[in-house]
PDB file of N, CA and C in Angstrom:
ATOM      1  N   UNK A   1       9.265 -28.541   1.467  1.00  0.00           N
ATOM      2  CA  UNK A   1      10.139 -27.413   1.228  1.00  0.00           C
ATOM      3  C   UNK A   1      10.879 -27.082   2.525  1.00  0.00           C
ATOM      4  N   UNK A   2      12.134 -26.380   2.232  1.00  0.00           N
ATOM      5  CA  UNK A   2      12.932 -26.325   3.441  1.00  0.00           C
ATOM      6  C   UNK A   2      12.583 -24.990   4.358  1.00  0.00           C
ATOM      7  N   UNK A   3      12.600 -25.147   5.435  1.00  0.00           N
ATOM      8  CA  UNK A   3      11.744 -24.064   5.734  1.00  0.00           C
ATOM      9  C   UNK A   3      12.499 -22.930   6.316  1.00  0.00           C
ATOM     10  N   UNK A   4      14.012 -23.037   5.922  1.00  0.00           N
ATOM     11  CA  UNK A   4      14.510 -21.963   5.687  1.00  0.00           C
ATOM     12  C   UNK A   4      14.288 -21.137   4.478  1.00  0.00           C
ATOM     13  N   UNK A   5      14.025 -21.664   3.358  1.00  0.00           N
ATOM     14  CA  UNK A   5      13.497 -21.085   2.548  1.00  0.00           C
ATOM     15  C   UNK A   5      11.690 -20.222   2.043  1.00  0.00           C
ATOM     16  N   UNK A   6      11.495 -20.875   2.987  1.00  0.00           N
ATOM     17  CA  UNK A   6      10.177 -20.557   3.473  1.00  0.00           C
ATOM     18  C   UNK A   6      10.020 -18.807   3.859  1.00  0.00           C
ATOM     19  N   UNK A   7      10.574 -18.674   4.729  1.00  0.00           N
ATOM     20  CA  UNK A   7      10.339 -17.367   5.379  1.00  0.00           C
ATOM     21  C   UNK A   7      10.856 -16.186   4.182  1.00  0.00           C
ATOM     22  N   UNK A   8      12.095 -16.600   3.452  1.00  0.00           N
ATOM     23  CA  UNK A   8      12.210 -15.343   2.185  1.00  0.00           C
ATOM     24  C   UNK A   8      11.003 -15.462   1.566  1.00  0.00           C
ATOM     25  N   UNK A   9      10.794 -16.443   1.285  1.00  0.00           N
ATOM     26  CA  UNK A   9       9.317 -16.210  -0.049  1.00  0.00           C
ATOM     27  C   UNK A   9       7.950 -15.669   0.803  1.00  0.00           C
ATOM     28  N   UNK A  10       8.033 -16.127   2.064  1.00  0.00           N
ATOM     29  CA  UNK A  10       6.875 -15.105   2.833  1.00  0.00           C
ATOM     30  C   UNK A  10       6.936 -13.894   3.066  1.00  0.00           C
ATOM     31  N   UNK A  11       8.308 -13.320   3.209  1.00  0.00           N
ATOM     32  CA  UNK A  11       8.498 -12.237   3.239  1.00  0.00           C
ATOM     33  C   UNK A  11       8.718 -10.896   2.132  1.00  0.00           C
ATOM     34  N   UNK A  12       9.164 -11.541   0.722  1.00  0.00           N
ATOM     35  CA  UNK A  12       8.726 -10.931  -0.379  1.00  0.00           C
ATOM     36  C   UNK A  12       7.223 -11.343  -0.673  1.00  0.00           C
ATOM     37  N   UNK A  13       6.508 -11.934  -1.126  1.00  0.00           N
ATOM     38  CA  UNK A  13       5.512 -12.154  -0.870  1.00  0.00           C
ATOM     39  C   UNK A  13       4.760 -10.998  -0.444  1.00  0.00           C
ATOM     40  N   UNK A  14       4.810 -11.276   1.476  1.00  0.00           N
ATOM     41  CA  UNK A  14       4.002 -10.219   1.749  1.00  0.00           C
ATOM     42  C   UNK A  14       4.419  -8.632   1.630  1.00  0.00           C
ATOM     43  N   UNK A  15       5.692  -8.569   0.952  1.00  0.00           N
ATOM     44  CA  UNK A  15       6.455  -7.301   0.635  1.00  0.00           C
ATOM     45  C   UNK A  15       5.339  -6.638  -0.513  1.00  0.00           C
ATOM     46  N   UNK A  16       5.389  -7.935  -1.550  1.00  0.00           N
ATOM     47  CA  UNK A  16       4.552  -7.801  -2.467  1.00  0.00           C
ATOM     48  C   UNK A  16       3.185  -7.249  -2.618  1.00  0.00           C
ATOM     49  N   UNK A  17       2.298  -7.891  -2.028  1.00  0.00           N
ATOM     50  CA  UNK A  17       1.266  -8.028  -1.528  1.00  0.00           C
ATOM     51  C   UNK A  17       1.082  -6.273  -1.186  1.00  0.00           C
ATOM     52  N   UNK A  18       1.600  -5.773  -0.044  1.00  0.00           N
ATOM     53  CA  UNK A  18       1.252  -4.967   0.640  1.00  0.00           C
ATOM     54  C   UNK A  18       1.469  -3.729  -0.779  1.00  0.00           C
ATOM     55  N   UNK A  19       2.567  -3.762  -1.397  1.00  0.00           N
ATOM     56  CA  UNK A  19       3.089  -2.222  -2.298  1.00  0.00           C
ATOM     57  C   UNK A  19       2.050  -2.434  -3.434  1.00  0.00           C
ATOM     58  N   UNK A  20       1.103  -3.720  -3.683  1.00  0.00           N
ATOM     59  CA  UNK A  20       0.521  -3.645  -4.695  1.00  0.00           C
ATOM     60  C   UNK A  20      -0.959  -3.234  -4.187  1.00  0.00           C
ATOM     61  N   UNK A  21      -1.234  -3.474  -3.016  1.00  0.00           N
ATOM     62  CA  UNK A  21      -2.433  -2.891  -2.386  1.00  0.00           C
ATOM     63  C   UNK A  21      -2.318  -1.028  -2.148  1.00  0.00           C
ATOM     64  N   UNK A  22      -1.468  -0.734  -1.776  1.00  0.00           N
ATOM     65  CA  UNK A  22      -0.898   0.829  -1.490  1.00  0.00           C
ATOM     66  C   UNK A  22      -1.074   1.584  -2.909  1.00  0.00           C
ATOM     67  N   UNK A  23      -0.567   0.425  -4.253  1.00  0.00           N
ATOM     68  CA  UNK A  23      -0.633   1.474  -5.390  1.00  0.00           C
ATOM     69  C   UNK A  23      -2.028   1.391  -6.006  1.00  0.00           C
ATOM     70  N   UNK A  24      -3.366   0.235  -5.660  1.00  0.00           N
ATOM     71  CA  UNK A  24      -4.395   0.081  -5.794  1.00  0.00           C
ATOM     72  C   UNK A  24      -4.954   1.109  -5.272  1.00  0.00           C
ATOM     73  N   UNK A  25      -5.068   1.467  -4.004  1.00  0.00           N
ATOM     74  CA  UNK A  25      -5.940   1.648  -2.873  1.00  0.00           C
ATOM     75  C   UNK A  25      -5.512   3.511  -3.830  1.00  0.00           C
ATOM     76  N   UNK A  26      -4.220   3.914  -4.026  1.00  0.00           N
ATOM     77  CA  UNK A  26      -3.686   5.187  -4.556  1.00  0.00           C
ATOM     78  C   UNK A  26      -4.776   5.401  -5.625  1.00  0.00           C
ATOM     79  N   UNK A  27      -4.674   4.064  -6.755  1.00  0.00           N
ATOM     80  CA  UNK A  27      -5.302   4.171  -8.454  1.00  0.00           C
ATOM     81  C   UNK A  27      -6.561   4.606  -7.975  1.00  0.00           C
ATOM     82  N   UNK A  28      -7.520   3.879  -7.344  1.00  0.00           N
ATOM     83  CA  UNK A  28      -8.848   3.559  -7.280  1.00  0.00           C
ATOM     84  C   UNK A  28      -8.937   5.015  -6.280  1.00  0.00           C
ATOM     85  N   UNK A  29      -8.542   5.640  -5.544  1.00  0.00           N
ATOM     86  CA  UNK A  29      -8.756   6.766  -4.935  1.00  0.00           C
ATOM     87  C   UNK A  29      -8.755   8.322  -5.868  1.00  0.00           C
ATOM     88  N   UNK A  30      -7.496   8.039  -6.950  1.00  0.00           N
ATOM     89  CA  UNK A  30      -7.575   9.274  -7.486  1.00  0.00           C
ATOM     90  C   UNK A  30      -8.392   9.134  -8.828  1.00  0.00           C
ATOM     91  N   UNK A  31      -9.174   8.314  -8.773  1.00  0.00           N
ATOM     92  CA  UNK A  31     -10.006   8.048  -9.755  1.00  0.00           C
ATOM     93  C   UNK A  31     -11.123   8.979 -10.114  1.00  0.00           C
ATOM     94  N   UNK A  32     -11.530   9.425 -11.103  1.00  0.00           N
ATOM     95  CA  UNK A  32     -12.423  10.906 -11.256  1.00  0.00           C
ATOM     96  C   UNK A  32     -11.906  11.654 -10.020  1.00  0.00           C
ATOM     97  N   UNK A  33     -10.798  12.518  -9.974  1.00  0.00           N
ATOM     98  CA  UNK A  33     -10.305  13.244  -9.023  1.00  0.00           C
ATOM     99  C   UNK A  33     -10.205  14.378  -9.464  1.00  0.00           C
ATOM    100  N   UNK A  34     -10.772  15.819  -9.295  1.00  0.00           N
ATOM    101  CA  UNK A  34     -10.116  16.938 -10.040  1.00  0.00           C
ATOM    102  C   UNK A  34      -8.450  17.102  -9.536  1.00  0.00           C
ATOM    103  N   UNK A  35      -7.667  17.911 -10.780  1.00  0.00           N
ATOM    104  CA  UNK A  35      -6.436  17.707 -10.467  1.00  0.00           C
ATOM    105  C   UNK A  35      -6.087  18.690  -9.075  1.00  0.00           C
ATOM    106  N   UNK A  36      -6.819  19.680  -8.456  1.00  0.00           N
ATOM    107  CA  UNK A  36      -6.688  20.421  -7.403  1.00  0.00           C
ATOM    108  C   UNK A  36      -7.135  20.236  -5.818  1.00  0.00           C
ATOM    109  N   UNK A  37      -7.896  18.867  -6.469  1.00  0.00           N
ATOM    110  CA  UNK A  37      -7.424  17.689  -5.076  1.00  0.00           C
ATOM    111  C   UNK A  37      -6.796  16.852  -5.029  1.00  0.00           C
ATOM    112  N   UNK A  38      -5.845  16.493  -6.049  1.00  0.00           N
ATOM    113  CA  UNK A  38      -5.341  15.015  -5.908  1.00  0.00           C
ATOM    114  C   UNK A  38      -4.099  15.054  -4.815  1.00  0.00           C
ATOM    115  N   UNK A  39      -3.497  16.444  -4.340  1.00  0.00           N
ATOM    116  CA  UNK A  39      -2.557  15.946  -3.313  1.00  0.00           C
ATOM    117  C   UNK A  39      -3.467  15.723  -2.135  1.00  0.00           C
ATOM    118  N   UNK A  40      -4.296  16.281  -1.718  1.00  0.00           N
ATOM    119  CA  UNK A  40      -5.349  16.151  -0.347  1.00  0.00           C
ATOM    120  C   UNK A  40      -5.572  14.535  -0.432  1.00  0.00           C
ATOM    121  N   UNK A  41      -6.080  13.824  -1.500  1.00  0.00           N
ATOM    122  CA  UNK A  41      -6.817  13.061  -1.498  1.00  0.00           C
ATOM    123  C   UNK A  41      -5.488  11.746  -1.011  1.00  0.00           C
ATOM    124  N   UNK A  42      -3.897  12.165  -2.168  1.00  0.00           N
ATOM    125  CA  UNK A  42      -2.737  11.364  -1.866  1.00  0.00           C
ATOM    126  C   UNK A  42      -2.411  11.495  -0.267  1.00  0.00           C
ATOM    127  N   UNK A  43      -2.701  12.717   0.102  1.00  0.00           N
ATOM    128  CA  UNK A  43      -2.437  13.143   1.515  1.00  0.00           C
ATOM    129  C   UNK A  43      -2.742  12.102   2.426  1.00  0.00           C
ATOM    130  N   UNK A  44      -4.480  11.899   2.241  1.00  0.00           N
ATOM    131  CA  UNK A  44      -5.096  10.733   2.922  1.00  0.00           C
ATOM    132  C   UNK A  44      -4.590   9.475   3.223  1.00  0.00           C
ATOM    133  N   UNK A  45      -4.937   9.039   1.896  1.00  0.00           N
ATOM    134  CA  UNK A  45      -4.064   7.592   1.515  1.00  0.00           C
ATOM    135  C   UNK A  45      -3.235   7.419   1.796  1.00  0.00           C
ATOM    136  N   UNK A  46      -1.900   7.971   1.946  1.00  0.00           N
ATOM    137  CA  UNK A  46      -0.796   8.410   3.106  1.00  0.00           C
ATOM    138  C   UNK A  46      -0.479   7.600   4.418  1.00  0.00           C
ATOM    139  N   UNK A  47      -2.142   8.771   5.208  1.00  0.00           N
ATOM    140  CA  UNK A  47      -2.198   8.780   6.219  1.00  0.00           C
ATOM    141  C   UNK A  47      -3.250   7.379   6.875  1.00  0.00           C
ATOM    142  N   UNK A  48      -3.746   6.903   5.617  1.00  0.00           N
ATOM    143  CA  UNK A  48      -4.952   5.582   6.040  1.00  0.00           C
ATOM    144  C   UNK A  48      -3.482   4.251   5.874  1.00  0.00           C
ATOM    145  N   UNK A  49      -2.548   4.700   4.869  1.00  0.00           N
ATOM    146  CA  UNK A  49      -1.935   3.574   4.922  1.00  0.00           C
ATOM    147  C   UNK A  49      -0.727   3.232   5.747  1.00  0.00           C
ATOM    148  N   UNK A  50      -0.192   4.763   6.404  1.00  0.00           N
ATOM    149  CA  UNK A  50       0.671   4.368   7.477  1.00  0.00           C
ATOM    150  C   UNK A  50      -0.274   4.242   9.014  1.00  0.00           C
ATOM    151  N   UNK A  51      -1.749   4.674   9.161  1.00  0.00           N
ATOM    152  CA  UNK A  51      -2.563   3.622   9.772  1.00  0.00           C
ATOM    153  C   UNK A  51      -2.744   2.646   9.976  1.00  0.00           C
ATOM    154  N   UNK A  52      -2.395   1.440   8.974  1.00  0.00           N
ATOM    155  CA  UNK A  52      -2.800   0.173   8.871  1.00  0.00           C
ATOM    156  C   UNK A  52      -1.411  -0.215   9.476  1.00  0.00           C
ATOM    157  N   UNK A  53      -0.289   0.399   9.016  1.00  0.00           N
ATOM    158  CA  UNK A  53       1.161  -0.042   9.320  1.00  0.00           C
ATOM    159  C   UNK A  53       1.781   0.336  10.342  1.00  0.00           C
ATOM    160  N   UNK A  54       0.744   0.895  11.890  1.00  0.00           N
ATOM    161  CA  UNK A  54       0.809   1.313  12.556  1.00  0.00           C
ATOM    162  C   UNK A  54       1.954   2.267  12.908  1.00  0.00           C
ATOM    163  N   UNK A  55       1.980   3.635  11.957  1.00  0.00           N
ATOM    164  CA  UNK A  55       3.194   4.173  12.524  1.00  0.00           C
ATOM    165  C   UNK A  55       2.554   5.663  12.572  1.00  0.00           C
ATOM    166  N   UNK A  56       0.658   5.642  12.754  1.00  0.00           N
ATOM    167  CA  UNK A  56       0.059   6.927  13.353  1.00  0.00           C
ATOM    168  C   UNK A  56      -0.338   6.649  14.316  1.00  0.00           C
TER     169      UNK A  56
END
């Protein structure tokens, strides 16, 4: 494969990858959540995932 073409498909890819982990990591968090925590809890998740994406 040409490996100019290479780097788009790595880069959607890991585009991919990452927004489907963010809306996981969201599902599986507000899971049995009462509804009068779920912004605290979105709050978090937020803040753990612009952690990972180093921009805290």
């Amino acid at each position: 494969m040409d490996p100019i073409l290479i780097w788009p498909v790595v880069v959607v890819s890991s585009l991919a990858i990452v927004a489907a982990t963010a809306v996981l990591v969201a599902r599986f968090a507000l899971t049995n959540t009462q509804s009068e925590h779920r912004a605290a809890v979105l709050a978090a998740v937020a803040d753990i995932i612009g952690a990972v994406r180093g921009k805290h």
